[in-house]
C-alpha atoms as a PDB file:
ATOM      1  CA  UNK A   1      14.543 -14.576 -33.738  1.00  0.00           C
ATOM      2  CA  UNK A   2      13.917 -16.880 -30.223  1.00  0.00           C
ATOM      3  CA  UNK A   3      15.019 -13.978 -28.400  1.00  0.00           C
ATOM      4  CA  UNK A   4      12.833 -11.309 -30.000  1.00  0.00           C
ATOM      5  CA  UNK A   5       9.334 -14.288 -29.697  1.00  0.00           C
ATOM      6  CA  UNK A   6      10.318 -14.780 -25.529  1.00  0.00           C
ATOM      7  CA  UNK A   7      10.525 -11.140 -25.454  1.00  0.00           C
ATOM      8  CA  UNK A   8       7.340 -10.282 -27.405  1.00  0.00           C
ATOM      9  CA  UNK A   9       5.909 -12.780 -25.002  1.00  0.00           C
ATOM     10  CA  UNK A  10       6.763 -11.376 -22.187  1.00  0.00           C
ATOM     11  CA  UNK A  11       5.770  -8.248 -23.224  1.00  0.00           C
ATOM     12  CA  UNK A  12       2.369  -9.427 -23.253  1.00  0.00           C
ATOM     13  CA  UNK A  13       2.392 -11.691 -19.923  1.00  0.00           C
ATOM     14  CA  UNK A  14       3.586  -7.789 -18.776  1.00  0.00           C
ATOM     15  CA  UNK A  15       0.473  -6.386 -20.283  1.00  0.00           C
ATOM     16  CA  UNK A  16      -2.098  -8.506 -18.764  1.00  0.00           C
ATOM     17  CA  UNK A  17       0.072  -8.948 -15.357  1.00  0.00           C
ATOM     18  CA  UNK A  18       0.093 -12.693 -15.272  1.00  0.00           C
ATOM     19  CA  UNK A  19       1.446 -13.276 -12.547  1.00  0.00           C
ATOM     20  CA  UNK A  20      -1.483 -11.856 -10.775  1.00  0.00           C
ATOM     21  CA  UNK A  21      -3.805 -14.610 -12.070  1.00  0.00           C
ATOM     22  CA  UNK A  22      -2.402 -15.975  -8.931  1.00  0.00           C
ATOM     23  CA  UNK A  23      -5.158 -13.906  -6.733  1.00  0.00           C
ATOM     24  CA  UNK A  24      -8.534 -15.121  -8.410  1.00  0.00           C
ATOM     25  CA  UNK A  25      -7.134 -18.993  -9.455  1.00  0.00           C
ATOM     26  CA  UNK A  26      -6.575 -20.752  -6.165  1.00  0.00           C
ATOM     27  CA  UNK A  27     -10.332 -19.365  -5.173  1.00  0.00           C
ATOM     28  CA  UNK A  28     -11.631 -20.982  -8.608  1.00  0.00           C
ATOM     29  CA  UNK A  29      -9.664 -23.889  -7.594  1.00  0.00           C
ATOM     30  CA  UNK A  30     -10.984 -24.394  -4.035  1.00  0.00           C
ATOM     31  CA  UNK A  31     -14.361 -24.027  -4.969  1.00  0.00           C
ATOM     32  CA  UNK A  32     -13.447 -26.946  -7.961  1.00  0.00           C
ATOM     33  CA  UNK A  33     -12.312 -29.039  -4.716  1.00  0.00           C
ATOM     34  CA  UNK A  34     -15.324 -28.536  -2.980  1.00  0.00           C
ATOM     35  CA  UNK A  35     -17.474 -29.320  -5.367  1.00  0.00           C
ATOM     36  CA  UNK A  36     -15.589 -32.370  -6.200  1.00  0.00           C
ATOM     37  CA  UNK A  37     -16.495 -33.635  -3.068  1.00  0.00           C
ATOM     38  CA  UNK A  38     -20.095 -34.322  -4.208  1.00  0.00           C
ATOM     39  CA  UNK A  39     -19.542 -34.971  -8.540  1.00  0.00           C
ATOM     40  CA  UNK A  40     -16.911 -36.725 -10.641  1.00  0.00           C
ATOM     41  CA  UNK A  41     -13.402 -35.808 -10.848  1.00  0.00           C
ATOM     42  CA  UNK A  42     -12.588 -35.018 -14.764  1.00  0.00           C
ATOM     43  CA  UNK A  43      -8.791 -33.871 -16.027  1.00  0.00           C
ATOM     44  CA  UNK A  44     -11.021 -32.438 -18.755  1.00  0.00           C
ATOM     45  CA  UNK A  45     -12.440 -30.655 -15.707  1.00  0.00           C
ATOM     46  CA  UNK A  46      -9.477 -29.354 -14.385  1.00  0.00           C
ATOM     47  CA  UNK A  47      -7.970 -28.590 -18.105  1.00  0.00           C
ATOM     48  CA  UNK A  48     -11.490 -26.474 -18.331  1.00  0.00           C
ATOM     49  CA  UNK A  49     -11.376 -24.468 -15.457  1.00  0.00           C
ATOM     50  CA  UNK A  50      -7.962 -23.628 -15.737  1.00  0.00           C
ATOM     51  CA  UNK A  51      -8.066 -22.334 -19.128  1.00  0.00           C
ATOM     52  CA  UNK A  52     -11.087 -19.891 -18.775  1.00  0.00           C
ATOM     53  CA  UNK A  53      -9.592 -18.645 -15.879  1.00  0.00           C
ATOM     54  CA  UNK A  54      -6.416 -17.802 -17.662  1.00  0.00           C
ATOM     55  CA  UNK A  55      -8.255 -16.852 -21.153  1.00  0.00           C
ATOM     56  CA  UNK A  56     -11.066 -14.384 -19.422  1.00  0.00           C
ATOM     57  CA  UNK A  57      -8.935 -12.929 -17.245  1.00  0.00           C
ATOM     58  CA  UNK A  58      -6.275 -12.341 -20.493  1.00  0.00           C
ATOM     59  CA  UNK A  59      -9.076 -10.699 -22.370  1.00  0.00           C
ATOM     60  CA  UNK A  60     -10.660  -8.562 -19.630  1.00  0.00           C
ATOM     61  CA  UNK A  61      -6.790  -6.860 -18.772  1.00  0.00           C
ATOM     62  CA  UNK A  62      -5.521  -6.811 -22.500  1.00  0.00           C
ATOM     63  CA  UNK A  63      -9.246  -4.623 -22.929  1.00  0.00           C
ATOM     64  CA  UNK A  64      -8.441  -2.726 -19.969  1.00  0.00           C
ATOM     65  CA  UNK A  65      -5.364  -1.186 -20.977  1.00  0.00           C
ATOM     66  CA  UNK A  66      -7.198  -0.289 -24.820  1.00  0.00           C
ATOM     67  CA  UNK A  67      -9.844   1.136 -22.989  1.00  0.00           C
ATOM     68  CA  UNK A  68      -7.547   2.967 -20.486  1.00  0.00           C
ATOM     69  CA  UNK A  69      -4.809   3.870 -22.578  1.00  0.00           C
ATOM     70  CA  UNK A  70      -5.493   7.423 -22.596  1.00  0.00           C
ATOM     71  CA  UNK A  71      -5.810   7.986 -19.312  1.00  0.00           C
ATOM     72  CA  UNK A  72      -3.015   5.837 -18.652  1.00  0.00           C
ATOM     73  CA  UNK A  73      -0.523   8.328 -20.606  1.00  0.00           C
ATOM     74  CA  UNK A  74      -1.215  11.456 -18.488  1.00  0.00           C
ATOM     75  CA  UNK A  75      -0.937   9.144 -15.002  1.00  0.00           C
ATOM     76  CA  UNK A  76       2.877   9.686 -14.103  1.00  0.00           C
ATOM     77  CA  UNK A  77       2.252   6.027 -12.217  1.00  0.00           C
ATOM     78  CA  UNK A  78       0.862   4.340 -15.498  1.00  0.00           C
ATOM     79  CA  UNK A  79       2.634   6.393 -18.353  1.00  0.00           C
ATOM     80  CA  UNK A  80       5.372   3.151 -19.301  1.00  0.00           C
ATOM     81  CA  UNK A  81       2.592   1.018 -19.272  1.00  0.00           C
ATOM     82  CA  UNK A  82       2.796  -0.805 -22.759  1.00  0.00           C
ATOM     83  CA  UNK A  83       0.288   1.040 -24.886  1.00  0.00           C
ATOM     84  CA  UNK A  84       1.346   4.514 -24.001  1.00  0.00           C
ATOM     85  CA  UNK A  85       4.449   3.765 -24.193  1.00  0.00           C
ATOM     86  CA  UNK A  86       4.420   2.149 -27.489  1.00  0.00           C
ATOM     87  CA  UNK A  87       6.050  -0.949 -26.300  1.00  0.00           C
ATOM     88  CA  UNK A  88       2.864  -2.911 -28.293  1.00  0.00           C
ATOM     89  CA  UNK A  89       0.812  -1.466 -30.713  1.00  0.00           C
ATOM     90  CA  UNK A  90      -3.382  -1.080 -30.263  1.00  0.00           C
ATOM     91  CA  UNK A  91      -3.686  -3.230 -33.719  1.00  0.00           C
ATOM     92  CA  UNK A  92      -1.726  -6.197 -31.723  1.00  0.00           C
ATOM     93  CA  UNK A  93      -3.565  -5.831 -28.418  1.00  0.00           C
ATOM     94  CA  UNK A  94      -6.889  -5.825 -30.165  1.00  0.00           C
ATOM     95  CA  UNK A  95      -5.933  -9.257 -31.740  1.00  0.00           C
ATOM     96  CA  UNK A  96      -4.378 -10.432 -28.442  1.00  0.00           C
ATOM     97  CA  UNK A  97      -8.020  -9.291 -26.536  1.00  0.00           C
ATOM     98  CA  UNK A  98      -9.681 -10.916 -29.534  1.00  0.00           C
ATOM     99  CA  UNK A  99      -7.834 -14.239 -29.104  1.00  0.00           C
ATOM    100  CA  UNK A 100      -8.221 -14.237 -25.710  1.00  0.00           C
ATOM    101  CA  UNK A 101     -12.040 -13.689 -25.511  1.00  0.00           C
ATOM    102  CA  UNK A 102     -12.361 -16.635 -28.261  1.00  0.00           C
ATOM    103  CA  UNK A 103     -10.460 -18.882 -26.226  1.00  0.00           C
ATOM    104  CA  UNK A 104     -13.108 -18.060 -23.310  1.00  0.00           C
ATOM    105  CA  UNK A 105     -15.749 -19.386 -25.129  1.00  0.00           C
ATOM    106  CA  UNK A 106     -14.030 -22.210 -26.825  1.00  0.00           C
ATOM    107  CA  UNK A 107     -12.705 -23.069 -23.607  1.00  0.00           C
ATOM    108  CA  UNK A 108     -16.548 -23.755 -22.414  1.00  0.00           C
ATOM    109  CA  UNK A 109     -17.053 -26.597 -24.681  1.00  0.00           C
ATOM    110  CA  UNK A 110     -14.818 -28.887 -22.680  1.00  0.00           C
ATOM    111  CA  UNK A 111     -17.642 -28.723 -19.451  1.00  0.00           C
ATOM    112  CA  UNK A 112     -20.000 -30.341 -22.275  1.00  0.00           C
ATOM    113  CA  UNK A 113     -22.697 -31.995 -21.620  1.00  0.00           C
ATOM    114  CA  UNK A 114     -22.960 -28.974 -18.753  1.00  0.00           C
ATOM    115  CA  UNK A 115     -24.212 -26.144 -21.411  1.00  0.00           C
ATOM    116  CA  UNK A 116     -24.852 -23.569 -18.539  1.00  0.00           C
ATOM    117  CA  UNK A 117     -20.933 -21.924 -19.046  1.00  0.00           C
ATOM    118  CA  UNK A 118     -21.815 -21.952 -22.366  1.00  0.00           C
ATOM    119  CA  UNK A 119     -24.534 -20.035 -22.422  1.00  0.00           C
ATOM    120  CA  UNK A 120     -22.819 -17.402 -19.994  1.00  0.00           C
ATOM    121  CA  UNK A 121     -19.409 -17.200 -21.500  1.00  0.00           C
ATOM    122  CA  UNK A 122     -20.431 -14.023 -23.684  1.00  0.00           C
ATOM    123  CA  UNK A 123     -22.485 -12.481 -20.728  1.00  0.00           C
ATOM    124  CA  UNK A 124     -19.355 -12.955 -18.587  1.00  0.00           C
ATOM    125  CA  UNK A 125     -16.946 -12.011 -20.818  1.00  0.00           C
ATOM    126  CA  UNK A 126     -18.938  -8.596 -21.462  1.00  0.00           C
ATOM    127  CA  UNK A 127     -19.384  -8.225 -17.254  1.00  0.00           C
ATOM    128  CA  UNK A 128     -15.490  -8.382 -16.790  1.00  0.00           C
ATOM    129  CA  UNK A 129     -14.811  -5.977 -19.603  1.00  0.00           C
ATOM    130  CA  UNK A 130     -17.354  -3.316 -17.941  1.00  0.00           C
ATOM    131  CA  UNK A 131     -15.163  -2.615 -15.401  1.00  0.00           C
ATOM    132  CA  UNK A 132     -12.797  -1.045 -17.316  1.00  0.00           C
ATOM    133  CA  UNK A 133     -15.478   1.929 -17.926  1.00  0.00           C
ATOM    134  CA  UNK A 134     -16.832   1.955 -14.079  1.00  0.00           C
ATOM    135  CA  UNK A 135     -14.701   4.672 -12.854  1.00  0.00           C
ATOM    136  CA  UNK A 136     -15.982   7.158 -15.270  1.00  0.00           C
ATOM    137  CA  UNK A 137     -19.175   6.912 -13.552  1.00  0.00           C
ATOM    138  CA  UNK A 138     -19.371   5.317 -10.143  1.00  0.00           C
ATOM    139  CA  UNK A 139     -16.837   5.108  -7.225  1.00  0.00           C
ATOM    140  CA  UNK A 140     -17.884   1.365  -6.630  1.00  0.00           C
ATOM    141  CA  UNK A 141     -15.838   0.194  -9.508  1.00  0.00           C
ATOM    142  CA  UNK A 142     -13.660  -1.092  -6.677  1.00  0.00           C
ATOM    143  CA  UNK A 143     -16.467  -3.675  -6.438  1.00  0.00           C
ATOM    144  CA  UNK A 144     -17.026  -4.054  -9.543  1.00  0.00           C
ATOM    145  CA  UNK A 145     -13.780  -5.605 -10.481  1.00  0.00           C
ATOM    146  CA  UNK A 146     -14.473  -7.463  -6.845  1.00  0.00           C
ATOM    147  CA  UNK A 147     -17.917  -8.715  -8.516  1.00  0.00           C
ATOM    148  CA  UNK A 148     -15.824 -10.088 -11.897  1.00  0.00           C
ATOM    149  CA  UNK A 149     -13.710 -11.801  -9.659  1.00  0.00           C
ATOM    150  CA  UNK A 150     -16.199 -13.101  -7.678  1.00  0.00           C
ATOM    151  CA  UNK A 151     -17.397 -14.698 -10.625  1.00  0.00           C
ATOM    152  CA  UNK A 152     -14.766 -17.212 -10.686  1.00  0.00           C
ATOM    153  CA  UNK A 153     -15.163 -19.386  -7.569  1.00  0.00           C
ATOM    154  CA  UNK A 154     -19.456 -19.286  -8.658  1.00  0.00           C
ATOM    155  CA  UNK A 155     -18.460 -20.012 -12.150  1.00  0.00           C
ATOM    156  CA  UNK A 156     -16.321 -22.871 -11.323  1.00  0.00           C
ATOM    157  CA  UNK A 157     -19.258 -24.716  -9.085  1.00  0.00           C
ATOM    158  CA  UNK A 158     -21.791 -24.362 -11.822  1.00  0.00           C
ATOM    159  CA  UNK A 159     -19.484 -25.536 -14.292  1.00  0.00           C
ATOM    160  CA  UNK A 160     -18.968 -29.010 -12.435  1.00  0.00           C
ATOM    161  CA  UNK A 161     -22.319 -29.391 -10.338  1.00  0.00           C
ATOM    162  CA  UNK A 162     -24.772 -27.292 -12.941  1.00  0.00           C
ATOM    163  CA  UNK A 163     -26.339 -25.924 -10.088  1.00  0.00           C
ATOM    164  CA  UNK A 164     -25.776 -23.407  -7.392  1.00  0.00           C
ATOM    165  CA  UNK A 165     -25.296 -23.506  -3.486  1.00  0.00           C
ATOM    166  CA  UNK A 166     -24.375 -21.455  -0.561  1.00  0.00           C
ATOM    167  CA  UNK A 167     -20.601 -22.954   0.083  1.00  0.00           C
ATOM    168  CA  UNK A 168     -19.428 -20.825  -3.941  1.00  0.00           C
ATOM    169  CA  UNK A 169     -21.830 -17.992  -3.221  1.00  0.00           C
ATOM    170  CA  UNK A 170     -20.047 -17.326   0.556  1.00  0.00           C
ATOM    171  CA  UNK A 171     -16.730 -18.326  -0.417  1.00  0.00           C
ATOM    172  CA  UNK A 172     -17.399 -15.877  -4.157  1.00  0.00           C
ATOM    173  CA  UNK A 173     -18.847 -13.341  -1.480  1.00  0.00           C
ATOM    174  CA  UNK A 174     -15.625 -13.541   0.365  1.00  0.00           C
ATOM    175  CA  UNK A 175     -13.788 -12.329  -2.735  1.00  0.00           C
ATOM    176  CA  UNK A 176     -16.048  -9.741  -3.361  1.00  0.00           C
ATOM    177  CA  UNK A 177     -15.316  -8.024  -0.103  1.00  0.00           C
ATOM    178  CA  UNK A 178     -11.340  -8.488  -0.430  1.00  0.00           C
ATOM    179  CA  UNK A 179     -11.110  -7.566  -3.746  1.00  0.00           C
ATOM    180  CA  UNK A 180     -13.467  -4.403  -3.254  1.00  0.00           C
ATOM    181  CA  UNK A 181     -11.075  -3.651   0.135  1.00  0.00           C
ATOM    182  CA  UNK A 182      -7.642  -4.020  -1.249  1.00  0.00           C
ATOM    183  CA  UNK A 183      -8.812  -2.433  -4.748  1.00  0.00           C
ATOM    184  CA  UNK A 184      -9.738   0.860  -2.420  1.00  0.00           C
ATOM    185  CA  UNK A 185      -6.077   0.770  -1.183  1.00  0.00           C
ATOM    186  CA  UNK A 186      -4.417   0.609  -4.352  1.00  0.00           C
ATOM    187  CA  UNK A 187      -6.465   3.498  -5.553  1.00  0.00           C
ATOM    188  CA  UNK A 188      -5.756   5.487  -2.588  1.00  0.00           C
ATOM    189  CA  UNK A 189      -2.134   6.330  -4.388  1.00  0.00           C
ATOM    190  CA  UNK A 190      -4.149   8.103  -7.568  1.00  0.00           C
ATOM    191  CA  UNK A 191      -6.163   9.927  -5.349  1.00  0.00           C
ATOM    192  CA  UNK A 192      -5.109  13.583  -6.872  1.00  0.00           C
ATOM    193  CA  UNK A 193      -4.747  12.459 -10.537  1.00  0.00           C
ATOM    194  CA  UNK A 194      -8.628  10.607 -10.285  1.00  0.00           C
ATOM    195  CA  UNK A 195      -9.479  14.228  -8.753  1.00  0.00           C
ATOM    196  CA  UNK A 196      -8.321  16.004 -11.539  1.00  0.00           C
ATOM    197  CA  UNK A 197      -9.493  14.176 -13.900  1.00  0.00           C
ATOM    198  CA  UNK A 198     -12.715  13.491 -12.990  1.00  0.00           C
ATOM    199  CA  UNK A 199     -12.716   9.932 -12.206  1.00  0.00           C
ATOM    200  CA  UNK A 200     -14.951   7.813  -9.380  1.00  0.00           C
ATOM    201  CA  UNK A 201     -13.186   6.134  -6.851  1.00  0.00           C
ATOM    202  CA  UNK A 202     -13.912   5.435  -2.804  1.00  0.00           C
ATOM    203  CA  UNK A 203     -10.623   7.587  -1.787  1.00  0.00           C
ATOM    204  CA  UNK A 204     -11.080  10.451  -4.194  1.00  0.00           C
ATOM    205  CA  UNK A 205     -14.550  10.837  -3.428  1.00  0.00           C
ATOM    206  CA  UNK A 206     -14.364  10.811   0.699  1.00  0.00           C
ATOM    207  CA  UNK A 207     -10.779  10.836   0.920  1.00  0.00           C
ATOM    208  CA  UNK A 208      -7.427   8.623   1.752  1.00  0.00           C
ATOM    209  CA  UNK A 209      -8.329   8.235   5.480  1.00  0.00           C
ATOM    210  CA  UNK A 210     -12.104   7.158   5.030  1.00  0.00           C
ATOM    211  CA  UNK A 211     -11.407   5.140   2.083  1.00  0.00           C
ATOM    212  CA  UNK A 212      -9.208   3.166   4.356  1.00  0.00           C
ATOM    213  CA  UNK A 213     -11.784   2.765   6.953  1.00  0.00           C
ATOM    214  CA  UNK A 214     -14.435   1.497   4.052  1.00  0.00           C
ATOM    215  CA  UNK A 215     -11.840  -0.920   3.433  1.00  0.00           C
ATOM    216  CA  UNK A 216     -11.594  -2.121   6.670  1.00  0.00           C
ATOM    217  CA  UNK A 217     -14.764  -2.675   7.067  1.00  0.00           C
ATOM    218  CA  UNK A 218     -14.980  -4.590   3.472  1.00  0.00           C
ATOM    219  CA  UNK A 219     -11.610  -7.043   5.035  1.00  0.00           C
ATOM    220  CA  UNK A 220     -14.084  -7.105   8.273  1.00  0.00           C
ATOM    221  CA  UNK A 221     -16.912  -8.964   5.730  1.00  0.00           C
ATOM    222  CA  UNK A 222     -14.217 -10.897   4.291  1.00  0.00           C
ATOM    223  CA  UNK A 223     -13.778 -12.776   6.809  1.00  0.00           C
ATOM    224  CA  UNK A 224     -17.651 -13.215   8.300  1.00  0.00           C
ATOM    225  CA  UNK A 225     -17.907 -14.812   4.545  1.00  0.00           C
ATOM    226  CA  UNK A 226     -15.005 -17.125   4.846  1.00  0.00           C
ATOM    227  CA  UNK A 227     -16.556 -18.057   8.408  1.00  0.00           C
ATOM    228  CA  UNK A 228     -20.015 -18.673   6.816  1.00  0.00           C
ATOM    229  CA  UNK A 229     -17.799 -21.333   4.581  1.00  0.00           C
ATOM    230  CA  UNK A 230     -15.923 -23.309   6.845  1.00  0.00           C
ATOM    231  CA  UNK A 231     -19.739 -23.690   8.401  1.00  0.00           C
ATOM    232  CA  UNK A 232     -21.665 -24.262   5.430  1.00  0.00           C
ATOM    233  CA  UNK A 233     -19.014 -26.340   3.626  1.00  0.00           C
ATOM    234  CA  UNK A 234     -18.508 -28.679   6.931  1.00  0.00           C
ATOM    235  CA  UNK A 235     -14.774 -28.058   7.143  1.00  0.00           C
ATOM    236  CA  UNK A 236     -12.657 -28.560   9.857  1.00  0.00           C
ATOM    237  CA  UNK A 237     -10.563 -26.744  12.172  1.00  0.00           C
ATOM    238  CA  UNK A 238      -7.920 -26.576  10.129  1.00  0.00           C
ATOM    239  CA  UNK A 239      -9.742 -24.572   7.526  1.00  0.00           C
ATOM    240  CA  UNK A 240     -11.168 -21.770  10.586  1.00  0.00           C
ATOM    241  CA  UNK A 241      -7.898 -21.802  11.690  1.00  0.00           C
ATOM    242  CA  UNK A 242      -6.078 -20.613   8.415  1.00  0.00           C
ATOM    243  CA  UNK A 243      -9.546 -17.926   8.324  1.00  0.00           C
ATOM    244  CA  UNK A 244      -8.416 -16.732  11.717  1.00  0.00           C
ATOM    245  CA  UNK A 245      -4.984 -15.964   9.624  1.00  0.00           C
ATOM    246  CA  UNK A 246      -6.665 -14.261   7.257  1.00  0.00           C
ATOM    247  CA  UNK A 247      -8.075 -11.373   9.477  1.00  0.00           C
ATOM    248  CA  UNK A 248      -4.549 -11.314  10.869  1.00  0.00           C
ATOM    249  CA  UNK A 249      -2.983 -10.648   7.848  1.00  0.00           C
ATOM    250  CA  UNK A 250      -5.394  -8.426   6.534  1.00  0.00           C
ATOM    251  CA  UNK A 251      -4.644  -6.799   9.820  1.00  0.00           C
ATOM    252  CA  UNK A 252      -1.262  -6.767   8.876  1.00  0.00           C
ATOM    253  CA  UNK A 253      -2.036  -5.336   5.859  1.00  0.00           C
ATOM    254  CA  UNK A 254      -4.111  -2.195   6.919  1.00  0.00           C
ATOM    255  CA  UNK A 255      -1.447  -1.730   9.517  1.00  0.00           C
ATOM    256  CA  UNK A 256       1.375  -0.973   6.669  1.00  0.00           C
ATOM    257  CA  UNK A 257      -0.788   1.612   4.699  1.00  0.00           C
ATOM    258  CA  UNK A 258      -1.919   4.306   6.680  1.00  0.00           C
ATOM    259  CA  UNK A 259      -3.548   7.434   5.290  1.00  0.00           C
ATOM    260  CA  UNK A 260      -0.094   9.285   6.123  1.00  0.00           C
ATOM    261  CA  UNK A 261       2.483   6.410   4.821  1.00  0.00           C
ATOM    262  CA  UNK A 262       1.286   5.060   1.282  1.00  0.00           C
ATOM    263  CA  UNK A 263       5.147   4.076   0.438  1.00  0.00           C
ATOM    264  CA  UNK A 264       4.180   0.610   1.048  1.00  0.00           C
ATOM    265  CA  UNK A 265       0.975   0.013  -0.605  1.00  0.00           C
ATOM    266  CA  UNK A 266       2.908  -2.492  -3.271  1.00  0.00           C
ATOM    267  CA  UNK A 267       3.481  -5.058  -0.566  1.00  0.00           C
ATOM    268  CA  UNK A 268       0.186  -4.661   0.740  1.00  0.00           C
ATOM    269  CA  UNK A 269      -0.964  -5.227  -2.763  1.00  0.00           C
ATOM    270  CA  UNK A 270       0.993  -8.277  -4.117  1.00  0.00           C
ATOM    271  CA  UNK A 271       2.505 -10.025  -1.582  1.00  0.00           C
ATOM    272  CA  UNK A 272      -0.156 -10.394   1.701  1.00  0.00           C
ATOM    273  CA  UNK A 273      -3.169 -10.858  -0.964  1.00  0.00           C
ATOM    274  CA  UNK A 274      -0.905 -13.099  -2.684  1.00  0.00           C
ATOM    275  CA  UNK A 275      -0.525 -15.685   0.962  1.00  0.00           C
ATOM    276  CA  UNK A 276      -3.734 -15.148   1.487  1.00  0.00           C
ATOM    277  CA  UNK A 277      -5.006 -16.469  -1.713  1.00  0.00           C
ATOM    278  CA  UNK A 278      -2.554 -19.790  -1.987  1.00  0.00           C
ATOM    279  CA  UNK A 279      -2.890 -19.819   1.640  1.00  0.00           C
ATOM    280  CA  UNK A 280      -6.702 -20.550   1.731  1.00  0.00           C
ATOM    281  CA  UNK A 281      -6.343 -22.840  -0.706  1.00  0.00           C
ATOM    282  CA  UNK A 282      -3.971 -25.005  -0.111  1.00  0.00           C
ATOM    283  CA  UNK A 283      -5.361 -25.396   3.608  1.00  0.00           C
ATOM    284  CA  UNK A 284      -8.701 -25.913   1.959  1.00  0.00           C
ATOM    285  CA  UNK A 285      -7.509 -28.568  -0.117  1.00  0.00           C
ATOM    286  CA  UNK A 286      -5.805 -30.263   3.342  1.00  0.00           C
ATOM    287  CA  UNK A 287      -8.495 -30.108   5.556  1.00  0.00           C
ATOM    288  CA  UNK A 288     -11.031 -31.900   2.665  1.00  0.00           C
ATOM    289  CA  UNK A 289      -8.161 -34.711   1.919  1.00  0.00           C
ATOM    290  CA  UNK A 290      -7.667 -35.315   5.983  1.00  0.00           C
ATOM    291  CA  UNK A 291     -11.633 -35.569   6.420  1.00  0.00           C
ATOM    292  CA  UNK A 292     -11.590 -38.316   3.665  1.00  0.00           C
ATOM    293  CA  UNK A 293      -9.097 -40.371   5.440  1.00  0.00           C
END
């Protein structure tokens, strides 16, 4: 009975691809630390942040895979994927979305006397589940799901200040553009199934060697906005020095998918965007604690 509950969890932790929480967290995170620097520390806080991240980002993946299912059972790439391949049943996924999304909102109430998340929870909530329709209509759904995630360093800031400023809305801008970039690469290897079938995306509509030049140019932004950070926010050199690693790596990455080699688009995908993530912000968090001493 243990056995069959770990692996019914895991099954769903599969579903929702926990482990890549890990790319819009440490972004929520720094922007928690930055704002700290100016309002009250609170565990409660912390507690907050950390479960909306995990609960909206739950819901908004356990929706996309109902609302791609379909299409996800004629993809070769996607066909195991739990739903069409029965692994979990649409009844229990519909719970586990419904759960999740509850959680969200619940989750709110802990930034109380702050009513602002709140009030947007359901707004949100219904912004990150959108995406999961965008590529029947519009080949910048890569930016949309770069937009939801940009939510979550902006969300974080209003959350604990209950205002906004420019140091959430760069460093949110700067996961707009990476997000958007490295979302166009990923869909460069569905190219001739989103053909096909007759679904919007940057490389299907211009094609896989284009598509990686519009991502370029998105990685290019990405790091203007984490540049417009370290200046806005006042950090130090140690911050523009792990931004100068940034464009190197992103450099890196663009250099190991090429419009002739996508073999390695998986490494691109997970582990660079993974450094780069934990990488920003555990340098963040160094450079604020060595300006405080």
């Amino acid at each position: 009975m243990i056995r069959a509950a770990f692996g019914r969890v895991r099954r769903f932790l599969e579903l929702i691809r926990f482990s890549h929480t890990i790319f819009a967290l440490p972004f929520a995170l720094l922007s928690a630390v930055l704002a700290w620097r100016t309002v009250v520390f609170r565990w409660r806080d912390l507690v907050g942040i950390l479960l909306c991240m995990v609960f909206a980002r739950s819901a908004s993946m356990a929706f996309n895979r109902i609302a791609d299912r379909q299409i996800d059972a004629q993809n070769p790439r996607t066909a195991a994927r739990h739903l069409p391949a029965g692994l979990l049943s649409l009844r229990v996924v519909v719970i586990f979305t419904a759960a999740c999304a509850a959680g969200f909102v619940a989750s709110t109430l802990l930034f109380l006397p702050n009513r602002l998340p709140l009030l947007l929870s359901v707004p949100v909530l219904a912004f990150l589940c959108g995406y999961s329709y965008a590529k029947r209509w519009t080949a910048l759904a890569h930016y949309w799901l770069g937009a939801a995630l940009m939510l979550a360093p902006i969300a974080a800031w209003i959350a604990l200040a209950g205002d906004i400023a420019w140091p959430p809305v760069l460093l949110g801008l700067a996961v707009f553009f990476w997000v958007g970039g490295f979302d166009i690469i990923y869909a460069c290897q569905d190219v001739d199934f989103d053909r096909s079938h007759r679904l919007s995306s940057v490389p299907a509509r211009f094609g896989v060697p284009r598509a990686l030049r519009i991502a370029a140019l998105s990685h290019f932004l990405t790091v203007v906005c984490l540049v417009g950070l370290w200046w806005s926010a006042q950090l130090g050199p140690l911050f523009l020095t792990s931004v100068i690693a940034v464009g190197l790596l992103l450099a890196y990455e663009h250099w190991l998918v090429r419009p002739d080699d996508l073999t390695r688009i998986n490494v691109a995908f997970f582990n660079v965007n993974a450094v780069i993530s934990l990488g920003l912000f555990v340098v963040g968090l160094l450079d604020i604690w060595i300006a405080r001493w």
